[in-house]
N, C-alpha and C. Protein backbone atom coordinates (compact mmCIF):
# COMPACT_ATOMS: atom_id res chain seq x y z
N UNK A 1 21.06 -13.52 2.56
CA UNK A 1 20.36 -12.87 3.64
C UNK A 1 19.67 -13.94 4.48
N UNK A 2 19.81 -13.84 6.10
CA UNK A 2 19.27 -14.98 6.50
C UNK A 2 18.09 -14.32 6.53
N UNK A 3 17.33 -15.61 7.58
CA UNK A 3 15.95 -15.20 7.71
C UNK A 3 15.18 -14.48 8.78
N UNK A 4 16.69 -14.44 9.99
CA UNK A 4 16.45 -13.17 10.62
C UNK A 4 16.71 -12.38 10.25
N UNK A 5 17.42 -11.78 9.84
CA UNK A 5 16.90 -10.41 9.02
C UNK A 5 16.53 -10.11 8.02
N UNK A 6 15.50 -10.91 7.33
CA UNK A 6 14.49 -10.56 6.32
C UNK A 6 13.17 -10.26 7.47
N UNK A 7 12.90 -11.36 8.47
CA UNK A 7 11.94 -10.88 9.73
C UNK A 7 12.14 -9.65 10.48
N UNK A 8 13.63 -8.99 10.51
CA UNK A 8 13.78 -8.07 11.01
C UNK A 8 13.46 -6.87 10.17
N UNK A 9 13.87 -6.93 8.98
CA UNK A 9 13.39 -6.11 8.00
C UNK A 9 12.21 -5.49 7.78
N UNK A 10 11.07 -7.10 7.88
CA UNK A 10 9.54 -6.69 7.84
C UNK A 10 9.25 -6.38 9.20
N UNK A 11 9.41 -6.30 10.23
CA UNK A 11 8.95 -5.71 11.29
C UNK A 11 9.54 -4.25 11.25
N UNK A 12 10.78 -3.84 11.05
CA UNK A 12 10.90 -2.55 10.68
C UNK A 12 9.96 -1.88 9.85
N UNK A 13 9.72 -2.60 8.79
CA UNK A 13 8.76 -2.21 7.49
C UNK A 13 7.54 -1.22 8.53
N UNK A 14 7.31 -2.55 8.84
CA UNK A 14 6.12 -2.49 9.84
C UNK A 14 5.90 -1.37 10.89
N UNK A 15 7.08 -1.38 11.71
CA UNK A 15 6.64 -0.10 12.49
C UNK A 15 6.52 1.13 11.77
N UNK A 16 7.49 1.55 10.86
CA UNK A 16 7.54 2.71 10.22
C UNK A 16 6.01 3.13 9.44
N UNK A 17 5.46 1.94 8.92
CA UNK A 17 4.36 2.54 7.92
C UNK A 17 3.25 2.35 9.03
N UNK A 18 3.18 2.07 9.96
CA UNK A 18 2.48 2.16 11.38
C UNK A 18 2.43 3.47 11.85
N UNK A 19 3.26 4.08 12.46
CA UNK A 19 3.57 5.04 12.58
C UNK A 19 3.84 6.45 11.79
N UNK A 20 4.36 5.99 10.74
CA UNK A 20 4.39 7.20 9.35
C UNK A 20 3.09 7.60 8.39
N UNK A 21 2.38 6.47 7.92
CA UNK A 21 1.52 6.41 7.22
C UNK A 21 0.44 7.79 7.88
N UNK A 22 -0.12 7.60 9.14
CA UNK A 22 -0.83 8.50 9.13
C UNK A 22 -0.56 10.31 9.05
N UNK A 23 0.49 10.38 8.84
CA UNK A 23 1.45 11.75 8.23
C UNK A 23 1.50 11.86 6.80
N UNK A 24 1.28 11.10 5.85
CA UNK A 24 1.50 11.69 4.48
C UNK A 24 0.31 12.27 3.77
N UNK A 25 0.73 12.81 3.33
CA UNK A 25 -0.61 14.01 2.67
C UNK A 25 -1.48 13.71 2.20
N UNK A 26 -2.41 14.81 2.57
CA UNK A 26 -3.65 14.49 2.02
C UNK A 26 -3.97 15.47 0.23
N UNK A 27 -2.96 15.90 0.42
CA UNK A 27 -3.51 16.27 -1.14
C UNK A 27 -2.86 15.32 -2.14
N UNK A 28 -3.52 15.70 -3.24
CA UNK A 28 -3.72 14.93 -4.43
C UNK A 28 -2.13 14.59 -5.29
N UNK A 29 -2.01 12.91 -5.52
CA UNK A 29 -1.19 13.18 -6.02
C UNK A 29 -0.61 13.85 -7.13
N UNK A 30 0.72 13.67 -8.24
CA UNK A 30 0.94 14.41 -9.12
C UNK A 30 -0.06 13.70 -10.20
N UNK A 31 -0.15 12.91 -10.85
CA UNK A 31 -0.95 11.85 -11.74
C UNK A 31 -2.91 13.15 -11.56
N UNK A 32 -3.09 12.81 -10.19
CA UNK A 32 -4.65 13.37 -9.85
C UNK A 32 -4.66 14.67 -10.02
N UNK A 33 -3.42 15.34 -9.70
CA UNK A 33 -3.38 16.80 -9.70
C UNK A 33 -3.86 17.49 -11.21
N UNK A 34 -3.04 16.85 -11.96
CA UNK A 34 -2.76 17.17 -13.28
C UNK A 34 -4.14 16.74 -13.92
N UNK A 35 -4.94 15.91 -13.51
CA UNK A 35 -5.92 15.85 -13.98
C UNK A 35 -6.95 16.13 -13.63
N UNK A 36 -7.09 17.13 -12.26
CA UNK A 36 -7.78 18.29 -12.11
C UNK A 36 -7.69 19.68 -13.05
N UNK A 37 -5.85 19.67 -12.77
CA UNK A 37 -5.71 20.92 -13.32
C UNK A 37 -6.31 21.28 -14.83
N UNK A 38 -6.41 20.05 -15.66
CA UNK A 38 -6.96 20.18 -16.87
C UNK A 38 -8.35 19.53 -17.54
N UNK A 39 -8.80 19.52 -16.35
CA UNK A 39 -10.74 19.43 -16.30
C UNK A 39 -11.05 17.74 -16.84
N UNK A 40 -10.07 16.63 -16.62
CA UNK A 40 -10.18 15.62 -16.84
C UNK A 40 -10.60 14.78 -16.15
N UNK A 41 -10.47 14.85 -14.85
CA UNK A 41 -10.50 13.98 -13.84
C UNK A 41 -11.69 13.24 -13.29
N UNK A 42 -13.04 13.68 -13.73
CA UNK A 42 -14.54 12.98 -13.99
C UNK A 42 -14.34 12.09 -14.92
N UNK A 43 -14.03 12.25 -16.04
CA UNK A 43 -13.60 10.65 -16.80
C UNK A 43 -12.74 9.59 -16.42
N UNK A 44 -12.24 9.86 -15.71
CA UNK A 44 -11.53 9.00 -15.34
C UNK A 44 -12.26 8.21 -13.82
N UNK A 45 -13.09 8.77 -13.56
CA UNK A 45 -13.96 8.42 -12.25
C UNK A 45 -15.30 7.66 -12.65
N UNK A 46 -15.92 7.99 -13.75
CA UNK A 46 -16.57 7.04 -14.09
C UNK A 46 -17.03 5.88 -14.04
N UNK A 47 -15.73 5.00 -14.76
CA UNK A 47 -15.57 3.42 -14.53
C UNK A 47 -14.90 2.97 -14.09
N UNK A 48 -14.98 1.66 -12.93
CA UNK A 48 -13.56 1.41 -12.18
C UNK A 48 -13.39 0.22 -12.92
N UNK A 49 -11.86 0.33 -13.45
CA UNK A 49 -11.41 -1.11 -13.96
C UNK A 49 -11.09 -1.89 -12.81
N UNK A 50 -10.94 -1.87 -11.59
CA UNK A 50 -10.65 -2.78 -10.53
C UNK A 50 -11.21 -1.84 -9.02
N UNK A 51 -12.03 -3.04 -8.43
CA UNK A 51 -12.43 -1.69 -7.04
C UNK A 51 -11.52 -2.20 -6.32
N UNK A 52 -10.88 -1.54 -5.74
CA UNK A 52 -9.28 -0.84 -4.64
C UNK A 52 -10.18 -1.76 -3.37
N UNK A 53 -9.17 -2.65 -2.85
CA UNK A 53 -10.05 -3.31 -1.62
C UNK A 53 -9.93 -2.49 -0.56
N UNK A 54 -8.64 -1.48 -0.28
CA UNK A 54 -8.84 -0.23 0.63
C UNK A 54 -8.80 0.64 -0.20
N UNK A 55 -10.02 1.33 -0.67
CA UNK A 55 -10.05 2.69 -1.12
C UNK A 55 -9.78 3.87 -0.41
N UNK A 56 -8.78 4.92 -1.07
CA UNK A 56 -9.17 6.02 -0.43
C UNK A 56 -7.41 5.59 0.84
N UNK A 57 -6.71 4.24 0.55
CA UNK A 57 -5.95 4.02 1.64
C UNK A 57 -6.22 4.01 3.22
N UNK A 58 -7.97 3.72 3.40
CA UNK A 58 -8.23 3.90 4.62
C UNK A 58 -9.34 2.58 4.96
N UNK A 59 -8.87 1.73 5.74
CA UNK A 59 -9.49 0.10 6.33
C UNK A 59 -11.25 0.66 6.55
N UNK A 60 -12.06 0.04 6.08
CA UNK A 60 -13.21 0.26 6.15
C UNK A 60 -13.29 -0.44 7.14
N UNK A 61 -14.36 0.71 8.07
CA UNK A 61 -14.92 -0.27 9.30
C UNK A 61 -14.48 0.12 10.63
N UNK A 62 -13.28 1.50 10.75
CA UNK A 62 -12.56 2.11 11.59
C UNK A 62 -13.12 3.34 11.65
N UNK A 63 -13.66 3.61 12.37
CA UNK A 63 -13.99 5.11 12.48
C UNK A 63 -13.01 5.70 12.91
N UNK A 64 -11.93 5.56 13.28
CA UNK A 64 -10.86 6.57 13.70
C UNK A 64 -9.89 6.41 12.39
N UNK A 65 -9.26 7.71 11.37
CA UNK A 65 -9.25 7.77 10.06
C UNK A 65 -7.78 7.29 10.38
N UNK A 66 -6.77 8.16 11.50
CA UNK A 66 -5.25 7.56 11.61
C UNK A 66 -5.29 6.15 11.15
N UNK A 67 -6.10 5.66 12.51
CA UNK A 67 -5.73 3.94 12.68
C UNK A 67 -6.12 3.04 11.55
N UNK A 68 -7.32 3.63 10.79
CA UNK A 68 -7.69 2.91 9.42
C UNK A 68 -6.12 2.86 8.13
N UNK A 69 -6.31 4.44 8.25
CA UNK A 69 -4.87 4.32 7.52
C UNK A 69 -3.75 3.69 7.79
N UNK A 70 -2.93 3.43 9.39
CA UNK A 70 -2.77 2.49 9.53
C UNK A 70 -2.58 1.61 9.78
N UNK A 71 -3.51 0.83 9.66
CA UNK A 71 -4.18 -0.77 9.47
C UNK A 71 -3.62 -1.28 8.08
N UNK A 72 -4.31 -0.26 7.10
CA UNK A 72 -4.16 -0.09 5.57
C UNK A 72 -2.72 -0.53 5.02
N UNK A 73 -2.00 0.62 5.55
CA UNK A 73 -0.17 0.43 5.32
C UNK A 73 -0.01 -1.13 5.79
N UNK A 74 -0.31 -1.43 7.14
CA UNK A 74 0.40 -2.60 7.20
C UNK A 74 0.02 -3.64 6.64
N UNK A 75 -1.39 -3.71 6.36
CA UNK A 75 -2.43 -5.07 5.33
C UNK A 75 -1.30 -4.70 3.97
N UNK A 76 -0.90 -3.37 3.55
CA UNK A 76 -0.41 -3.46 1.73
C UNK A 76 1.17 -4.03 2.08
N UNK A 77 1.72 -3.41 3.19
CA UNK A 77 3.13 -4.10 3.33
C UNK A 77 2.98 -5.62 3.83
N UNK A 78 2.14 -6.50 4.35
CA UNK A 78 2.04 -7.77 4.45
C UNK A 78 1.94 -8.50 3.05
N UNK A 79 0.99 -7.71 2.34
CA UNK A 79 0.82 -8.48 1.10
C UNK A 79 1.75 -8.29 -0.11
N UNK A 80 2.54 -7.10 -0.17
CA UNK A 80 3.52 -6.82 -0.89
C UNK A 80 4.73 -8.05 -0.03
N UNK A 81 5.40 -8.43 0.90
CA UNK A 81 6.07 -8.81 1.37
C UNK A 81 5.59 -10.38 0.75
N UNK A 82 4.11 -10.63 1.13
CA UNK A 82 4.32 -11.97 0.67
C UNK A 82 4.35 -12.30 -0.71
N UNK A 83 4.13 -11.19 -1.55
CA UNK A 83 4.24 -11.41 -2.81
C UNK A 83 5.58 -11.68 -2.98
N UNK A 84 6.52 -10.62 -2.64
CA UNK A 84 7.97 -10.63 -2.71
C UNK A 84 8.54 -12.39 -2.33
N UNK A 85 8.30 -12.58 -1.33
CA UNK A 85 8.48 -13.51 -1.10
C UNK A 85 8.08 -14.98 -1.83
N UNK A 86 6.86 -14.95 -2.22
CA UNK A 86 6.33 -15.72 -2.91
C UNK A 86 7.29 -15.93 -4.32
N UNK A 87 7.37 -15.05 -4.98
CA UNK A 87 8.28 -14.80 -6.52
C UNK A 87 9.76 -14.88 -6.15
N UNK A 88 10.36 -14.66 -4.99
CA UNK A 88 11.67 -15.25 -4.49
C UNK A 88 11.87 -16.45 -4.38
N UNK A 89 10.60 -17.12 -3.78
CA UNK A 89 11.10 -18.78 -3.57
C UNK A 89 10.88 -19.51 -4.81
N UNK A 90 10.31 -18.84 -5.55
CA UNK A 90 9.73 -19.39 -6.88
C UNK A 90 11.03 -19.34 -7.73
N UNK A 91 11.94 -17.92 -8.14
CA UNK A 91 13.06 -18.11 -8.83
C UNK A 91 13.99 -19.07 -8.09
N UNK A 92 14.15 -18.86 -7.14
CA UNK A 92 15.53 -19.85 -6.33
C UNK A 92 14.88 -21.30 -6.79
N UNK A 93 13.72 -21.55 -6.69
CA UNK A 93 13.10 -22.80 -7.01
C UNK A 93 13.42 -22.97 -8.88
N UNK A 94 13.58 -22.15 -9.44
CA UNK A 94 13.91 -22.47 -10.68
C UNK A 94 15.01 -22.17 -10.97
N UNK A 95 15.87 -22.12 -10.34
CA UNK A 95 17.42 -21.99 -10.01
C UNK A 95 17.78 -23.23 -9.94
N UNK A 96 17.54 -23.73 -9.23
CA UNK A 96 18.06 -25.00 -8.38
C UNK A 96 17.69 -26.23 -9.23
């Protein structure tokens, strides 16, 4: 794969969760649901083993909730991408 279209790829990435992100639901997922449905879900709120740097999937600091959200999508698809990337050049690097 060259490297225009791995750039083309992430800019696709990009518009879509730009544009899409502020459309996906607001209710709870299946994991949260289920642990409403069976009176669990305060224990699990308690203690945070890691605080979420966008909680809630929404950029602190935006008062308009769309554009926070996304902001959000595209900060997690930048950093997922460079992870990807990061652990790609790393195997080819231990390939070679």
């Amino acid at each position: 794969m060259s490297k225009k279209e791995i750039i083309a790829g992430l800019i696709i990435a990009l518009i879509v969760v730009f544009f899409l992100s502020p459309l996906a639901s607001s209710l709870p997922d299946g994991l949260e649901r289920v642990a409403k449905d069976h009176g669990f879900i305060a224990r699990g709120e308690q203690s945070n083993v890691w605080i979420a740097p966008v909680p809630e999937y929404v950029f602190p600091g935006i008062k308009n909730e769309k554009l926070a959200v996304s902001i959000s999508g595209l900060l997690g698809t930048v950093v997922i991408f460079g992870i990807g990337c990061s652990v790609a050049f790393l195997l080819k690097r231990r390939k070679d």
